[in-house]
C-alpha atoms as a PDB file:
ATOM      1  CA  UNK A   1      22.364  98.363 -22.235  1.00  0.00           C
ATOM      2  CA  UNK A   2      22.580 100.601 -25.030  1.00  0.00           C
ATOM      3  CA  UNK A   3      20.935 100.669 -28.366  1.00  0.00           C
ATOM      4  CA  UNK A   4      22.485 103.044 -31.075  1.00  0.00           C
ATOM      5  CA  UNK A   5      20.281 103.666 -34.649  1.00  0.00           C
ATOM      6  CA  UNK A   6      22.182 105.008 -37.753  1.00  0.00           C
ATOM      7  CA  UNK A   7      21.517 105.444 -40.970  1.00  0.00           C
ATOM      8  CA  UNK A   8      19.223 107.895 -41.938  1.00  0.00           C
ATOM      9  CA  UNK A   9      19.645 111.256 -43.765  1.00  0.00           C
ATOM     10  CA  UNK A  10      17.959 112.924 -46.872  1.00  0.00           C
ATOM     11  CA  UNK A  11      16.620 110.910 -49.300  1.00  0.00           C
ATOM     12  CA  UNK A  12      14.583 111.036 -52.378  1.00  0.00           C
ATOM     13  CA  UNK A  13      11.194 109.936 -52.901  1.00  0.00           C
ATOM     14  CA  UNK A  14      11.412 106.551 -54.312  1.00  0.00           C
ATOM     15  CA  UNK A  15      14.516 105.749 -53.179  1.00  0.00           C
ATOM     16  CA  UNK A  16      15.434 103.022 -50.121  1.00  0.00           C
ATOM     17  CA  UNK A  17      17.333 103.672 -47.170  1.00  0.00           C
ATOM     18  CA  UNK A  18      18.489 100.997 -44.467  1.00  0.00           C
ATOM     19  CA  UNK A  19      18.799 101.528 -40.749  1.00  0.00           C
ATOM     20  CA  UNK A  20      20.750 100.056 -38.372  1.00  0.00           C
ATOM     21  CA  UNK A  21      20.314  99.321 -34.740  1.00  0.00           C
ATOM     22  CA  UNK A  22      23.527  97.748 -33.049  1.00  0.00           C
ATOM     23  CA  UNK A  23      23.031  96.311 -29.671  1.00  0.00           C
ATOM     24  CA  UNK A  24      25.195  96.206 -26.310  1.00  0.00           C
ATOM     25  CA  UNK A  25      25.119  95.446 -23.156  1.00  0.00           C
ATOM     26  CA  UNK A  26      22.222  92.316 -22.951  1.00  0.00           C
ATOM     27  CA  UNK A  27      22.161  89.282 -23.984  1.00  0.00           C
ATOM     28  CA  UNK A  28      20.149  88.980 -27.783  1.00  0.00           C
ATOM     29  CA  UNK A  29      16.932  87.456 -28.347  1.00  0.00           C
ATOM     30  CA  UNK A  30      16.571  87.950 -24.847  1.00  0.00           C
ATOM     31  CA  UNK A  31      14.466  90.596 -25.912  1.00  0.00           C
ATOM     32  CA  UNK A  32      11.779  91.267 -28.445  1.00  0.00           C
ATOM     33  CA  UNK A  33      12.883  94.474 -30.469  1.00  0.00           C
ATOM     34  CA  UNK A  34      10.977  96.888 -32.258  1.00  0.00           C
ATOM     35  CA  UNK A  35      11.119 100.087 -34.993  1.00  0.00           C
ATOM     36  CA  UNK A  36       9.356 102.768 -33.794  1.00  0.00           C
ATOM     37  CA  UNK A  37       9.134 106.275 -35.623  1.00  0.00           C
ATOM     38  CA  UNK A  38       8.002 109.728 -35.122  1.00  0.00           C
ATOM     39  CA  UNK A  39       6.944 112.152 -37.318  1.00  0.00           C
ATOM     40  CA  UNK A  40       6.471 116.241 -36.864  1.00  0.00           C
ATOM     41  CA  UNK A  41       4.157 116.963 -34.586  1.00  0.00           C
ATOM     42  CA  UNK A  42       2.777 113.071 -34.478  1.00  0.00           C
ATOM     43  CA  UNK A  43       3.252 110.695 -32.020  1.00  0.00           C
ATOM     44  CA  UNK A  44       5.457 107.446 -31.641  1.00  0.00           C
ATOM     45  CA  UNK A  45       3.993 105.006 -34.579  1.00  0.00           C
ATOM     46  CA  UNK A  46       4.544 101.363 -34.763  1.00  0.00           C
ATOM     47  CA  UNK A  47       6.607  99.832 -37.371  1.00  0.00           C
ATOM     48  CA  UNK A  48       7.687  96.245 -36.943  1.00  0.00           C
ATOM     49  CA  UNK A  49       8.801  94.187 -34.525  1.00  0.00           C
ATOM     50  CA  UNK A  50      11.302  91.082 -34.407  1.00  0.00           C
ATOM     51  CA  UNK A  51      10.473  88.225 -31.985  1.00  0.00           C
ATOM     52  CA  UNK A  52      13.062  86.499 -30.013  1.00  0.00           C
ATOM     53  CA  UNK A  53      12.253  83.677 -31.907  1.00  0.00           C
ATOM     54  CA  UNK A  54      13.541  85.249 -35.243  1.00  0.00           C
ATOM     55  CA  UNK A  55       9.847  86.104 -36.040  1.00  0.00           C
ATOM     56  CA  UNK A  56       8.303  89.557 -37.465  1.00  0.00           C
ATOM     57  CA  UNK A  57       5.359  91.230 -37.652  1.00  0.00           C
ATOM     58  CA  UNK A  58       4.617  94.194 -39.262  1.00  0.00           C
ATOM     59  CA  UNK A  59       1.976  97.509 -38.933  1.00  0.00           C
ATOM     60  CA  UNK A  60      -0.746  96.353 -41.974  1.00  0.00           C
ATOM     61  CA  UNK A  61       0.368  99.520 -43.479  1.00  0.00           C
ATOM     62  CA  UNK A  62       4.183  99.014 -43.704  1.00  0.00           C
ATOM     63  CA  UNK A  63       3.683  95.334 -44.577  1.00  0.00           C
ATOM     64  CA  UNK A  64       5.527  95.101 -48.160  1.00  0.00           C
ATOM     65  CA  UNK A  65       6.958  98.250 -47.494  1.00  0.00           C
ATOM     66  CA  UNK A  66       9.583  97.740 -44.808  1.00  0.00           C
ATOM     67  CA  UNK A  67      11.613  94.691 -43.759  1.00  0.00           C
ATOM     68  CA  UNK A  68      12.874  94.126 -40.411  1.00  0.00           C
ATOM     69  CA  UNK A  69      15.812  91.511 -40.107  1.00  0.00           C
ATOM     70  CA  UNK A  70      19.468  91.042 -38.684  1.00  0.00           C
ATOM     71  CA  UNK A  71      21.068  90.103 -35.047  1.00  0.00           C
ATOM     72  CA  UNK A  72      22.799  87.281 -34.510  1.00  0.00           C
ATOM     73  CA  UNK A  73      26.979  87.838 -34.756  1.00  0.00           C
ATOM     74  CA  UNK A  74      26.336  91.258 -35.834  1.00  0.00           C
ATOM     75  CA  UNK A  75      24.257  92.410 -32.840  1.00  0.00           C
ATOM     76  CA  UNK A  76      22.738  94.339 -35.932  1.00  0.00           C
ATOM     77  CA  UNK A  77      19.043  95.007 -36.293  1.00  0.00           C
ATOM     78  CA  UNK A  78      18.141  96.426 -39.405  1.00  0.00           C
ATOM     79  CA  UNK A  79      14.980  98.203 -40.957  1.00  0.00           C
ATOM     80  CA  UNK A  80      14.811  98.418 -45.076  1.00  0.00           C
ATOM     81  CA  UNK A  81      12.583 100.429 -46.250  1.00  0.00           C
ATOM     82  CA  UNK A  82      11.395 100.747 -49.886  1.00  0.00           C
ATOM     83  CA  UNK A  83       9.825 103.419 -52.113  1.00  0.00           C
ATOM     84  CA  UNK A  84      10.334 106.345 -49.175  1.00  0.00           C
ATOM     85  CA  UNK A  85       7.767 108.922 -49.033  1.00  0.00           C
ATOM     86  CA  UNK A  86       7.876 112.205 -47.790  1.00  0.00           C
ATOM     87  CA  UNK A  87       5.223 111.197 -45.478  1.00  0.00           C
ATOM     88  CA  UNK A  88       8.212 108.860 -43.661  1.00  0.00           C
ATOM     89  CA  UNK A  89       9.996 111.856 -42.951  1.00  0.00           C
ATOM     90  CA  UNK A  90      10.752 111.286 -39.080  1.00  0.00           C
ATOM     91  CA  UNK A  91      12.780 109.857 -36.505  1.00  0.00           C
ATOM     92  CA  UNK A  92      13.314 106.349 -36.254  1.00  0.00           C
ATOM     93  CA  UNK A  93      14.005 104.232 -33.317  1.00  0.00           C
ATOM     94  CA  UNK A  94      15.020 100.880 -32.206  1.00  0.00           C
ATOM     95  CA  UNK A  95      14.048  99.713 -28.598  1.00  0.00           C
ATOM     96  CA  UNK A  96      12.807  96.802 -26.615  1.00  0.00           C
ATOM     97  CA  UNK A  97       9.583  95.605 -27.322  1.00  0.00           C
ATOM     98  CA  UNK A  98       8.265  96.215 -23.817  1.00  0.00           C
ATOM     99  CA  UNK A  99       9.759  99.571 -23.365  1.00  0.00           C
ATOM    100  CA  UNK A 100      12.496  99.308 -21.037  1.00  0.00           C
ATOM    101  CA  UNK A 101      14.938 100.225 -23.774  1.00  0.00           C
ATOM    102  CA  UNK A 102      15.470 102.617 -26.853  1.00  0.00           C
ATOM    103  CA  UNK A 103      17.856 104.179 -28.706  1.00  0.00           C
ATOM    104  CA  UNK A 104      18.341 107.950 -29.298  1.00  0.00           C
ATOM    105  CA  UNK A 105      16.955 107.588 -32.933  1.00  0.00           C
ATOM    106  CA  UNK A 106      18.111 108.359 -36.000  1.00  0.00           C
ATOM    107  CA  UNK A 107      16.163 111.139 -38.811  1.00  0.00           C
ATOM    108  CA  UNK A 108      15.297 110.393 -42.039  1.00  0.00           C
ATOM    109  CA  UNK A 109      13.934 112.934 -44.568  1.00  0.00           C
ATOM    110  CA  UNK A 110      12.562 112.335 -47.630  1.00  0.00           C
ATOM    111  CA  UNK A 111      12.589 115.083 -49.938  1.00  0.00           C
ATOM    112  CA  UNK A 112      12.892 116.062 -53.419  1.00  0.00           C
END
């Protein structure tokens, strides 16, 4: 099973950035699969999460802000995110949503 995030790098405030998560190794929507992040010095905050019915759900404070979507041939889950902040400056991470799995995360600074 392996989960490998891409995507991130420096970025401007303002700007959007999408992520990608591409999945081996398990069978999809066997699985409920989250975005995760972490910050300097924070710990691991909750993002979104896509439901193995196709369904999301979103952190109240990301809700407008980020957009989780993808799968199906691609094995491809995604994470847009919109108007970056230097606040989102972390690493971001795709796993399972009970755990068992993650990737090895990808960074994304925002900067001017």
């Amino acid at each position: 099973v392996q989960l490998v995030e891409s995507g991130g790098g420096l970025v401007k405030p303002g700007e959007s950035l999408r992520l990608s998560c591409v999945l081996s190794g398990f069978t999809l929507y066997t699985f409920a699969l989250t975005w995760t992040r972490q910050a300097p010095g924070k710990g691991l905050e909750w993002l979104g999460t896509h439901y193995t019915d196709g369904s999301t759900s979103y952190k109240d404070s990301f809700m407008g802000r980020v957009e989780i979507f993808g799968l199906s041939a691609e094995k491809t889950l995604y994470l847009r995110m919109n108007n970056l902040k230097p606040e989102y400056t972390a690493v971001y991470y795709c796993g399972t949503l009970d755990g068992r799995y993650r990737g090895q995360g990808t960074q994304v600074t925002v900067s001017s």
